[in-house]
C-alpha atoms as a PDB file:
ATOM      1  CA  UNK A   1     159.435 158.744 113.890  1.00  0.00           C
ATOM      2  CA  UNK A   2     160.883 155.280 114.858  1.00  0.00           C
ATOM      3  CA  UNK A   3     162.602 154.495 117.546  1.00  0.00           C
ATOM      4  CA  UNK A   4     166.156 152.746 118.246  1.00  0.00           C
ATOM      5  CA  UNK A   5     164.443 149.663 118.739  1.00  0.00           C
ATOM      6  CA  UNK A   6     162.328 149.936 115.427  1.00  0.00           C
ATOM      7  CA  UNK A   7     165.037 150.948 113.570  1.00  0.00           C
ATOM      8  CA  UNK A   8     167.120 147.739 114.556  1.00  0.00           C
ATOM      9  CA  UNK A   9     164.397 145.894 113.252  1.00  0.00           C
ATOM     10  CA  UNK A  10     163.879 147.351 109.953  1.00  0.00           C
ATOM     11  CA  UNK A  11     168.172 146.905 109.264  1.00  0.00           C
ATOM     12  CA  UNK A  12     168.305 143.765 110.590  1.00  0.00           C
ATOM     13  CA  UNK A  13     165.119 142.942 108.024  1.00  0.00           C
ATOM     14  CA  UNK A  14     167.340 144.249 105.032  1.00  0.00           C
ATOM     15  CA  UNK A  15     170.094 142.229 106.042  1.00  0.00           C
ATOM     16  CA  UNK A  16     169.057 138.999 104.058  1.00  0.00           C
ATOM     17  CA  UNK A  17     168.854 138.656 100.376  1.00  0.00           C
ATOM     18  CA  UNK A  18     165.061 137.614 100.480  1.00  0.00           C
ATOM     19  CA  UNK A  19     163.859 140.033 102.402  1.00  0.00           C
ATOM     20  CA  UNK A  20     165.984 142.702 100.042  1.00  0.00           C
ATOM     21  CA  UNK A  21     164.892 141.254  97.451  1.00  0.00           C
ATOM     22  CA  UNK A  22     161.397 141.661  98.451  1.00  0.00           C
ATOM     23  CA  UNK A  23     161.433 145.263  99.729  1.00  0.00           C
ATOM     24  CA  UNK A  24     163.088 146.069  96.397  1.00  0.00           C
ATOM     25  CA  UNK A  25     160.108 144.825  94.756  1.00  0.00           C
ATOM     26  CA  UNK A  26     157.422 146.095  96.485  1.00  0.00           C
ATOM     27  CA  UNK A  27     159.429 149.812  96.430  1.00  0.00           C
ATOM     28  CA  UNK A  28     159.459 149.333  92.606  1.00  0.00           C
ATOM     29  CA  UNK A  29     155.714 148.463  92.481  1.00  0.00           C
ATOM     30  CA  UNK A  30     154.489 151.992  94.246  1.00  0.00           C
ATOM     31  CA  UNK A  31     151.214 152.268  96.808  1.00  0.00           C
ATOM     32  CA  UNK A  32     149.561 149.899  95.101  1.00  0.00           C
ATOM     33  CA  UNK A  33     152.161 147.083  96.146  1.00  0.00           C
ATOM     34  CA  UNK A  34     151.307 143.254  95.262  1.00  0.00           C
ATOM     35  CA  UNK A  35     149.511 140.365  96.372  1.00  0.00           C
ATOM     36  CA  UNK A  36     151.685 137.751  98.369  1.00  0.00           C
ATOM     37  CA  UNK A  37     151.389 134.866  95.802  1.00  0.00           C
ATOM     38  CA  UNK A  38     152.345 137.587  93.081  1.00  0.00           C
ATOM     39  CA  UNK A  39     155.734 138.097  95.191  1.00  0.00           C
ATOM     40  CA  UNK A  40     156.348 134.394  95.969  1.00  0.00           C
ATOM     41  CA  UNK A  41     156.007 133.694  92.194  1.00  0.00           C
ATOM     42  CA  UNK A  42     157.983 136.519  91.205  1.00  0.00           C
ATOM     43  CA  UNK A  43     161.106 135.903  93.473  1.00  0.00           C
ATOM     44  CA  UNK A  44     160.418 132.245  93.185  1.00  0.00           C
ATOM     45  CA  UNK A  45     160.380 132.267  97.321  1.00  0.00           C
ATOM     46  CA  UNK A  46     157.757 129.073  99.019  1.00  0.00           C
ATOM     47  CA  UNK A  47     154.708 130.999 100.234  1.00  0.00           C
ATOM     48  CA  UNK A  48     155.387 129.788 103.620  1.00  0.00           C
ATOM     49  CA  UNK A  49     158.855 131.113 103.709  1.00  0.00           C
ATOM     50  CA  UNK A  50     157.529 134.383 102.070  1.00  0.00           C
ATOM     51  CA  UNK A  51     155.230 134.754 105.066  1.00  0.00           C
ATOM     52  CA  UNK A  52     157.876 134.758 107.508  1.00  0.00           C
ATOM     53  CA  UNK A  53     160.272 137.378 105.455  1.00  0.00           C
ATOM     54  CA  UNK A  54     157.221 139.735 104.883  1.00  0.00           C
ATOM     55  CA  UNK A  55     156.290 139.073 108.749  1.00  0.00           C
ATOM     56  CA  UNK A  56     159.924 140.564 109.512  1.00  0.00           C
ATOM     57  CA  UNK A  57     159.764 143.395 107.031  1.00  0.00           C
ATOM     58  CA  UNK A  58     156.407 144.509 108.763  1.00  0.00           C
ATOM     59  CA  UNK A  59     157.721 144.711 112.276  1.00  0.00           C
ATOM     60  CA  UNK A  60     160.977 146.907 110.409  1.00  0.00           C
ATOM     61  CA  UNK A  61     158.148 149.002 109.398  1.00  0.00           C
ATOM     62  CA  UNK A  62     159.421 148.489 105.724  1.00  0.00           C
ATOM     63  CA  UNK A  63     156.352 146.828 104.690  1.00  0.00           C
ATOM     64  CA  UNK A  64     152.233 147.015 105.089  1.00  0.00           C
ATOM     65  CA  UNK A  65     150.060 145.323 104.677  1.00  0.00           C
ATOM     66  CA  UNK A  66     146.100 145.640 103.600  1.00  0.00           C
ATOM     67  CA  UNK A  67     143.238 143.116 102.600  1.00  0.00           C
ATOM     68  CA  UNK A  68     141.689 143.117  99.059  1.00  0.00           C
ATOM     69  CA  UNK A  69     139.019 140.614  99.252  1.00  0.00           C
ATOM     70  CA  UNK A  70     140.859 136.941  99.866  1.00  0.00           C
ATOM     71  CA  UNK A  71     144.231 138.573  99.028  1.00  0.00           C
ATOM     72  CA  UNK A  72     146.595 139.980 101.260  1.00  0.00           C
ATOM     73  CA  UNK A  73     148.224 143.128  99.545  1.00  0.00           C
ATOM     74  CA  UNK A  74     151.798 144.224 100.509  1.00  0.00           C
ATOM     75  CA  UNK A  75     153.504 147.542  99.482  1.00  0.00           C
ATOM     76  CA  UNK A  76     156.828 149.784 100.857  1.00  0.00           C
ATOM     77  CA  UNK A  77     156.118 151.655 103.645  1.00  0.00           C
ATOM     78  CA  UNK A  78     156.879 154.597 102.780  1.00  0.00           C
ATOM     79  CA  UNK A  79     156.604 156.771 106.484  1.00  0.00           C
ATOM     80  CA  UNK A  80     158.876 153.936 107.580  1.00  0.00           C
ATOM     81  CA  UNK A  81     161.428 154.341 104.907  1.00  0.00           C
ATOM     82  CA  UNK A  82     161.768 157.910 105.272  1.00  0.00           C
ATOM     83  CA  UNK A  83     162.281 157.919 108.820  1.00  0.00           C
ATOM     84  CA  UNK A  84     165.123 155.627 108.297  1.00  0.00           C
ATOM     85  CA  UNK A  85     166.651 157.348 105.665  1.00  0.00           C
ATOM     86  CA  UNK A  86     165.867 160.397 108.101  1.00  0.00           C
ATOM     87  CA  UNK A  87     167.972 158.458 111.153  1.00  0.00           C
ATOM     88  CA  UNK A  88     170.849 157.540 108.460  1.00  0.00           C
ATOM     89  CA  UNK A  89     171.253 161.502 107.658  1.00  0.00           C
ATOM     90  CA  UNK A  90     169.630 163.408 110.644  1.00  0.00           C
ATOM     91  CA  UNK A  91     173.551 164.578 111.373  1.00  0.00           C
ATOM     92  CA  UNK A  92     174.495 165.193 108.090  1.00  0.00           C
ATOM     93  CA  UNK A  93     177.358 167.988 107.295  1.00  0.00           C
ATOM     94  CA  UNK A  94     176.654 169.386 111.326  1.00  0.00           C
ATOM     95  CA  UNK A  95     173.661 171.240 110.295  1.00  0.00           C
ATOM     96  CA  UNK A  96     174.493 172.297 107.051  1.00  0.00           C
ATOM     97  CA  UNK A  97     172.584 171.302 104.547  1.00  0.00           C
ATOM     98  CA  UNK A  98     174.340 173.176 101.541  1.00  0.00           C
ATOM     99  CA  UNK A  99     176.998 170.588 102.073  1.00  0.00           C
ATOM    100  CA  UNK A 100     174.751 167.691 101.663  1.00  0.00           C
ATOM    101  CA  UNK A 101     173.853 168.610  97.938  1.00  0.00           C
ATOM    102  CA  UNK A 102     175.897 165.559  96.216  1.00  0.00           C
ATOM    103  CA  UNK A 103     173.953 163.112  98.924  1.00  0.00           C
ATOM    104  CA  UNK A 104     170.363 164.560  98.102  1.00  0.00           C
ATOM    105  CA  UNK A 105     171.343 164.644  94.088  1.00  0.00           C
ATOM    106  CA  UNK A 106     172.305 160.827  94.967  1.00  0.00           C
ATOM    107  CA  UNK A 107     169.108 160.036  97.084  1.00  0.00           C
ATOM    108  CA  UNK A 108     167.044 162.031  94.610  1.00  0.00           C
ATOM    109  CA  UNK A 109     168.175 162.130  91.289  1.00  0.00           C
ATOM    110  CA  UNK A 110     165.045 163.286  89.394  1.00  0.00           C
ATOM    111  CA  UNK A 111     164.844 166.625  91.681  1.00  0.00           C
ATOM    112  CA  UNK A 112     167.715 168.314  90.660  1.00  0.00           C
ATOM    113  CA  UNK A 113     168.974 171.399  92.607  1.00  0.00           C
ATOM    114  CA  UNK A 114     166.365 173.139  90.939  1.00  0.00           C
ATOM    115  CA  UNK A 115     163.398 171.223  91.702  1.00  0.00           C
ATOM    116  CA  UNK A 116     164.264 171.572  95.645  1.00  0.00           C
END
């Protein structure tokens, strides 16, 4: 679970239109995420600049980061995603989560009411 302090971090990270930009991507792409030149090319971002946004999204624990050979991989984190999405709703409809259907239908479209 992250703390205050993490949490800070990873909404101050998606407060710039990069570094949106780039956790959008790298949410789209799944586990297997992308290589940082694919993401610089893609978003048309400098490498060097890249570094620095990806460097921010890490410590927001929106981002990881792995090595493939001379490649540097980057993907969502996941674990960090949910527990912000878990902070954002953790209060949600005082403890009753019947009254939270319309925000899980909006958070999880494909699992309807039936598939929960």
């Amino acid at each position: 679970m992250m703390n205050d302090e993490a949490l800070m971090h990873a909404f101050a990270a998606l407060a710039q239109p990069t570094r949106m930009k780039v956790f959008r991507l790298l949410v789209r792409e799944g586990p297997d995420g992308l290589p940082a030149g694919d993401i610089a090319r893609r978003l048309n971002v400098p490498q060097n600049t890249l570094s620095t946004h990806l460097a921010v999204l890490a410590r927001g624990r929106l981002v990881r980061k792995r090595r493939a050979g001379r490649h540097v991989i980057y993907a969502a984190d996941m674990e960090g995603v949910r527990d912000m999405i878990r902070f954002l709703t953790r209060d949600c409809c005082h403890g009753h989560p019947e009254k939270c259907e319309q925000l899980l239908d909006a958070l999880l479209p494909e699992c309807g009411p039936a598939a929960r």
